[in-house]
PDB file of N, CA and C in Angstrom:
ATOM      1  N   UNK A   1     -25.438  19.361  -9.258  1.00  0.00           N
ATOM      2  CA  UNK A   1     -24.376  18.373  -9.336  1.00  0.00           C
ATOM      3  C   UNK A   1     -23.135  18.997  -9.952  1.00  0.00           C
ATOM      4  N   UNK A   2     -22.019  18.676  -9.520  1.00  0.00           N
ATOM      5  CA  UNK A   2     -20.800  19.208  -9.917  1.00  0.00           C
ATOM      6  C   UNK A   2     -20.202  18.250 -11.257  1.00  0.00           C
ATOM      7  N   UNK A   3     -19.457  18.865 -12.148  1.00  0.00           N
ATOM      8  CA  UNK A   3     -18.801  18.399 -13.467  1.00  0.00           C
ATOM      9  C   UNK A   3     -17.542  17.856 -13.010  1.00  0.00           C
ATOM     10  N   UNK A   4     -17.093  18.325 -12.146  1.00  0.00           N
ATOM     11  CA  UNK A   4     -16.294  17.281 -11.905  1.00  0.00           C
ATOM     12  C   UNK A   4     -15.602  16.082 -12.269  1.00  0.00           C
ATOM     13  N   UNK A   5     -14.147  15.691 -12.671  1.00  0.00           N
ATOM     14  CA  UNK A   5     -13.959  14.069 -12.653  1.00  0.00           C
ATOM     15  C   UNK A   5     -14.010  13.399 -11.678  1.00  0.00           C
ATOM     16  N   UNK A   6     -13.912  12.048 -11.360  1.00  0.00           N
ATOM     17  CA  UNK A   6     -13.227  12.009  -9.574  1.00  0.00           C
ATOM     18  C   UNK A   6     -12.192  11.255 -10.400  1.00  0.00           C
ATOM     19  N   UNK A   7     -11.378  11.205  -9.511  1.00  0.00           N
ATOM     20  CA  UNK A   7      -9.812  10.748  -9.509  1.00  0.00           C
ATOM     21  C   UNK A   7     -10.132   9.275  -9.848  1.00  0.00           C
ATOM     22  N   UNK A   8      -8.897   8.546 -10.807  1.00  0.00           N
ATOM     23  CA  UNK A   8      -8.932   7.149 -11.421  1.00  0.00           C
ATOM     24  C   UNK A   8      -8.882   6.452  -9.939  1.00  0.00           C
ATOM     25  N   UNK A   9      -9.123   5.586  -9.943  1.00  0.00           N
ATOM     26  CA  UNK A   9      -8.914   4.465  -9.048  1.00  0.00           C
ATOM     27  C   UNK A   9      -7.065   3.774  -8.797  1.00  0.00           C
ATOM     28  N   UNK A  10      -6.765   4.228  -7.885  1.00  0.00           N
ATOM     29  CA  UNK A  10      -5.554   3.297  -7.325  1.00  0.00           C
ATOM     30  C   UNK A  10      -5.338   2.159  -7.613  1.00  0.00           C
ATOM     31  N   UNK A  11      -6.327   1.829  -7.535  1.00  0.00           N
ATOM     32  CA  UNK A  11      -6.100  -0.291  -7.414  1.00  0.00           C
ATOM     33  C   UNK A  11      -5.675  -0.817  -8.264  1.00  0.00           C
ATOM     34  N   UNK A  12      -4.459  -1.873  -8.235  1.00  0.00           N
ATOM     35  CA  UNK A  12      -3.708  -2.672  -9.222  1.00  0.00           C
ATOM     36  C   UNK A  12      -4.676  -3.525  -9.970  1.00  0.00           C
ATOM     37  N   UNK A  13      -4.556  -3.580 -11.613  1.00  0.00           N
ATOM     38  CA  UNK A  13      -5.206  -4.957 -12.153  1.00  0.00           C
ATOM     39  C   UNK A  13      -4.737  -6.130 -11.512  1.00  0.00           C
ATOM     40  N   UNK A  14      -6.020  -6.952 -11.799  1.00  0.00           N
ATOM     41  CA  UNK A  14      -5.708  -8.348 -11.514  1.00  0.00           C
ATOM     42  C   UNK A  14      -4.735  -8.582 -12.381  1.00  0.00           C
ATOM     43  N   UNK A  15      -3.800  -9.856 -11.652  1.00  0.00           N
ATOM     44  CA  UNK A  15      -2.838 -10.430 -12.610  1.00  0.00           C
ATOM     45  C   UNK A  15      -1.107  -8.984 -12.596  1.00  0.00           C
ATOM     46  N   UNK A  16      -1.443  -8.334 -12.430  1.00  0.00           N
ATOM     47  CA  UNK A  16      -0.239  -7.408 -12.257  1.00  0.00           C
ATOM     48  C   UNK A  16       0.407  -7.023 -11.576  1.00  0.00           C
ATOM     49  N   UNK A  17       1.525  -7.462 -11.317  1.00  0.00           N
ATOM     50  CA  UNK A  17       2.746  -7.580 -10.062  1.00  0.00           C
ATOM     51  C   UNK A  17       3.117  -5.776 -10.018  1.00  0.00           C
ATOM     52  N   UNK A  18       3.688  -5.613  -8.938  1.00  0.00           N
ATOM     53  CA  UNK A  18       4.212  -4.322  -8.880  1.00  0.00           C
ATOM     54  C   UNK A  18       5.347  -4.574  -7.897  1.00  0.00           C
ATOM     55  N   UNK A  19       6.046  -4.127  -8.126  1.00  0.00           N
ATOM     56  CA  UNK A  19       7.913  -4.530  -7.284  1.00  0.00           C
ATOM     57  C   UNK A  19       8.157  -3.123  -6.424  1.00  0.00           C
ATOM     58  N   UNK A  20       7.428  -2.886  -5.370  1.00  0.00           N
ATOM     59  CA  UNK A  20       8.411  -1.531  -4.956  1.00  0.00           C
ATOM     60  C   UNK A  20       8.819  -2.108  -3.735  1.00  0.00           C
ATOM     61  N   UNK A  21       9.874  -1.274  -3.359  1.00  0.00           N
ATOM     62  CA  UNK A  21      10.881  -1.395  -2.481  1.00  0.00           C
ATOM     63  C   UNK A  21       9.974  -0.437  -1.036  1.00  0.00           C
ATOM     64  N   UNK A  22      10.497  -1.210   0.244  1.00  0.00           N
ATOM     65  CA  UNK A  22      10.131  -0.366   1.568  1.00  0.00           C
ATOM     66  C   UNK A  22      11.098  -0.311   2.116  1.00  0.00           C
ATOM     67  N   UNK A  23      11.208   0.740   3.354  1.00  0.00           N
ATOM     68  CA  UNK A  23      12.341   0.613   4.280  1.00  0.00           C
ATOM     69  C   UNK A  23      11.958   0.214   5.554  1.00  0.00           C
ATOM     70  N   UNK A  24      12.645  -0.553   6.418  1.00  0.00           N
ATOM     71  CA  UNK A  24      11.789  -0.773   7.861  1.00  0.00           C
ATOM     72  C   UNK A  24      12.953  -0.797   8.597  1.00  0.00           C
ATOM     73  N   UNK A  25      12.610  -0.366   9.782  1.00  0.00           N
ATOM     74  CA  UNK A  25      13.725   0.522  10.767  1.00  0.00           C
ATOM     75  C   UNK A  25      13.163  -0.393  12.014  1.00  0.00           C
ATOM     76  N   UNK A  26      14.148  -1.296  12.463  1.00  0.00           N
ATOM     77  CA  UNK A  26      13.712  -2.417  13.332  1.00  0.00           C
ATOM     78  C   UNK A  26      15.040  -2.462  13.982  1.00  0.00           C
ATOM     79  N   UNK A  27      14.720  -2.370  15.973  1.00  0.00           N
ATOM     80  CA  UNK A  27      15.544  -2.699  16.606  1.00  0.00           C
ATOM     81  C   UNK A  27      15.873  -4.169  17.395  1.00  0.00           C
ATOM     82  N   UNK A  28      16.562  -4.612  17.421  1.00  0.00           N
ATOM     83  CA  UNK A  28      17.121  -6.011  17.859  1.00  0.00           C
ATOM     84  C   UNK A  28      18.329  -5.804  18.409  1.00  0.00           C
ATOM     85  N   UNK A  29      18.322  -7.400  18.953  1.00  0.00           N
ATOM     86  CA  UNK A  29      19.589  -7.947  19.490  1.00  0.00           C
ATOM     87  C   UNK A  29      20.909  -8.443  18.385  1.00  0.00           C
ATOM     88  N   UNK A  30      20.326  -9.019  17.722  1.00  0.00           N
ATOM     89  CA  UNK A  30      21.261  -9.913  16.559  1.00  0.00           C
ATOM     90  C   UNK A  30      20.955  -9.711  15.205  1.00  0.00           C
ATOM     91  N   UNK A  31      21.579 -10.108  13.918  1.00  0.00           N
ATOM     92  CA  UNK A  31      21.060 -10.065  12.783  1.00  0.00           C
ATOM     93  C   UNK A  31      21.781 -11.392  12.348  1.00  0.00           C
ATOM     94  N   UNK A  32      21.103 -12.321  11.391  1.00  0.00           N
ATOM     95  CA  UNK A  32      22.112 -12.634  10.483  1.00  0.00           C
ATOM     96  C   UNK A  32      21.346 -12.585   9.056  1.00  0.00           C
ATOM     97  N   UNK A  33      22.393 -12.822   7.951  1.00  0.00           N
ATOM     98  CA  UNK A  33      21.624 -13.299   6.606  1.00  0.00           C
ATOM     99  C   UNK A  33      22.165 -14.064   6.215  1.00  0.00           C
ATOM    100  N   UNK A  34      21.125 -14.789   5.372  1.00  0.00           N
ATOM    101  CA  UNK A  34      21.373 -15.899   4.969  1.00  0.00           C
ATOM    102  C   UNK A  34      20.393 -16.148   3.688  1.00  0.00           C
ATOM    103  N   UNK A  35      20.266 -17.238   3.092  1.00  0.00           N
ATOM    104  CA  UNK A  35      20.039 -17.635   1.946  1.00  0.00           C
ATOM    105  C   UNK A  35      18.285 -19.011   2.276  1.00  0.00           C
ATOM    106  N   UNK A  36      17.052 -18.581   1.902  1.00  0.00           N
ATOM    107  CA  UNK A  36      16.273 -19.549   2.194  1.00  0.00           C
ATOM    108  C   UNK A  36      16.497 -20.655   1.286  1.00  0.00           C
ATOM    109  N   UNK A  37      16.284 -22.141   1.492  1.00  0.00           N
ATOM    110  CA  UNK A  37      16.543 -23.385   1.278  1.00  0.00           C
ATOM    111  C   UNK A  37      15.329 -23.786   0.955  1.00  0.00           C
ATOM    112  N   UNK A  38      15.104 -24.433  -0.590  1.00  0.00           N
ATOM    113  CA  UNK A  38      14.086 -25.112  -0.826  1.00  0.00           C
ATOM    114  C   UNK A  38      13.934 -25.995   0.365  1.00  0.00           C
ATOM    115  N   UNK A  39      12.517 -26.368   0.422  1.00  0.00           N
ATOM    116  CA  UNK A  39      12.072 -27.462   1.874  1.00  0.00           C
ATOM    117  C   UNK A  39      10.774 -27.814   1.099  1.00  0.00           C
ATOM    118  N   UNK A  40      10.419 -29.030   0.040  1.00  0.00           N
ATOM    119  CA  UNK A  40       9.313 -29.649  -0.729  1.00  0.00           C
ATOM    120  C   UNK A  40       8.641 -28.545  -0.478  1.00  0.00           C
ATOM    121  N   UNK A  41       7.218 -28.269   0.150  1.00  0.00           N
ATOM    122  CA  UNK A  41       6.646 -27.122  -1.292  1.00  0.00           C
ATOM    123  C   UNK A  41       7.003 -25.637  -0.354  1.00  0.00           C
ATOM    124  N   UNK A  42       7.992 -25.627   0.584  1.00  0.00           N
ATOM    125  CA  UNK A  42       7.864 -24.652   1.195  1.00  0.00           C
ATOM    126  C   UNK A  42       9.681 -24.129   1.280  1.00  0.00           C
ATOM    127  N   UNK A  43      10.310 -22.963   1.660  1.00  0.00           N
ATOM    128  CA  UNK A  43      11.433 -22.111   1.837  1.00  0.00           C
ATOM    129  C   UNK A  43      11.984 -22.374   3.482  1.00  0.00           C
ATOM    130  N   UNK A  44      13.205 -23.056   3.575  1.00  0.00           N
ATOM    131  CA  UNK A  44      13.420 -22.795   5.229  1.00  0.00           C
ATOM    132  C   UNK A  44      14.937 -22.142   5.652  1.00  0.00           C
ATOM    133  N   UNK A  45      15.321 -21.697   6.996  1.00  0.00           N
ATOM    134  CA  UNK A  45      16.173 -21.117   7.132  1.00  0.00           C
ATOM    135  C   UNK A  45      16.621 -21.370   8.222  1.00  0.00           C
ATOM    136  N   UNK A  46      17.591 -22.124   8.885  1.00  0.00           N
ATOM    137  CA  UNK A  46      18.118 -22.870   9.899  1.00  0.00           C
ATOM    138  C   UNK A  46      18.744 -21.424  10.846  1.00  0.00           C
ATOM    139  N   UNK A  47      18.063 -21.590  11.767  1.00  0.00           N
ATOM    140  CA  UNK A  47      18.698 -20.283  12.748  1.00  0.00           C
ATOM    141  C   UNK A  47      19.871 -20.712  14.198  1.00  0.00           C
ATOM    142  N   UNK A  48      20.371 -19.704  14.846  1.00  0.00           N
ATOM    143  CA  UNK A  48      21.241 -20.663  15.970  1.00  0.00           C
ATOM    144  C   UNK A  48      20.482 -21.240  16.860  1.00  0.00           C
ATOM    145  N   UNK A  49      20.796 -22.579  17.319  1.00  0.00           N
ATOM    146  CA  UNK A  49      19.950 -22.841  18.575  1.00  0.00           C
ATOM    147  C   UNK A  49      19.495 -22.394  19.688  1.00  0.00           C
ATOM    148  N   UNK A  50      20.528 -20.890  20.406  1.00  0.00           N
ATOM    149  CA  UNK A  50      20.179 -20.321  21.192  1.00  0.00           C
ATOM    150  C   UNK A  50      19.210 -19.350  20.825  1.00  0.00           C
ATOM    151  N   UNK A  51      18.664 -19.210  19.708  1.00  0.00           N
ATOM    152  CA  UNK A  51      17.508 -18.235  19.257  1.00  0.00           C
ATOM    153  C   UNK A  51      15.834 -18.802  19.563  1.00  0.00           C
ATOM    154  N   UNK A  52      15.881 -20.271  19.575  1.00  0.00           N
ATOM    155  CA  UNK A  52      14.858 -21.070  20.008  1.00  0.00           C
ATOM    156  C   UNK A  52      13.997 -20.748  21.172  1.00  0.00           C
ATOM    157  N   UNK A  53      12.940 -20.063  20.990  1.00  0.00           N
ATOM    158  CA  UNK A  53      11.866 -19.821  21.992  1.00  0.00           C
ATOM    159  C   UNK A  53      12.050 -17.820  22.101  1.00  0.00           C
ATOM    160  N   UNK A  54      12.818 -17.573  21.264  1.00  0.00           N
ATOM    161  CA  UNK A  54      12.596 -16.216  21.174  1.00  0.00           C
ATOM    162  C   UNK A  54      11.538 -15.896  19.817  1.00  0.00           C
ATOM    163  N   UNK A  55      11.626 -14.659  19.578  1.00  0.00           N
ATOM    164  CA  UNK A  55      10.672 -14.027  18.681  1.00  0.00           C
ATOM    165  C   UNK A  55      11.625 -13.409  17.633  1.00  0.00           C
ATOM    166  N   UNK A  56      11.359 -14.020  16.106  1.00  0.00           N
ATOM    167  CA  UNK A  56      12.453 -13.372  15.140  1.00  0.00           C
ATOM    168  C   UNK A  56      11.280 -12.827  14.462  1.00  0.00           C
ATOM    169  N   UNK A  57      11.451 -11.508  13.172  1.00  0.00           N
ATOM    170  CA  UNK A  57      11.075 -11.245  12.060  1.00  0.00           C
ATOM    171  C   UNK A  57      11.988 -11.150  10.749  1.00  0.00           C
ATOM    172  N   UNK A  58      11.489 -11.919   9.676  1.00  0.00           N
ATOM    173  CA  UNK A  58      12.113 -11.898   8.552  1.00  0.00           C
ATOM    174  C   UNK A  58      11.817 -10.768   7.426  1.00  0.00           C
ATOM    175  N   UNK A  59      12.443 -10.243   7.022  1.00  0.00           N
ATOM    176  CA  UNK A  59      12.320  -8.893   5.771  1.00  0.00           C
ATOM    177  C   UNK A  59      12.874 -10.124   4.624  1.00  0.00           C
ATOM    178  N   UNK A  60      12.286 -10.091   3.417  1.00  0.00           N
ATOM    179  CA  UNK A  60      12.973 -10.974   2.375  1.00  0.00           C
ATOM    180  C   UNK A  60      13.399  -9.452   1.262  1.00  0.00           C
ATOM    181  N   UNK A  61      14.897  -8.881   0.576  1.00  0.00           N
ATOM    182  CA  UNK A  61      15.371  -8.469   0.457  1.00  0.00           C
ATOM    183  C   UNK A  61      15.943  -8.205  -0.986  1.00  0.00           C
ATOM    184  N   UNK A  62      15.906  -9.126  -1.222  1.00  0.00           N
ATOM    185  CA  UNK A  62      15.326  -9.102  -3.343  1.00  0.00           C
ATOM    186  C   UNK A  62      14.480 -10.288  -3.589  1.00  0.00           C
TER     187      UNK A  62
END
């Protein structure tokens, strides 16, 4: 058997936030930003009507 350590474990404690930043490199037609709107227990974000029945993705940004 080898003496060896093995390496600590990666994994975040429970209960402990970690804030890092990503970059994502995404091509589209349009952008806008805007500000999400409390909506009772949930966040909403009113988009243009001609966007209706297309496919958006949201990045949230701070």
């Amino acid at each position: 058997m080898s003496d060896e350590k093995k390496p600590a474990s990666k994994e975040i404690p429970a209960g402990k936030i970690v804030q890092n930043k990503v970059k994502f490199e995404i091509y589209g037609e349009e952008m806008i930003e805007k500000m999400v709107k409390a909506s009772g227990n949930s966040g909403r974000v009113y988009l243009p009507p001609n966007w209706v029945g297309h496919q958006v993705k949201i990045i949230r940004i701070d």
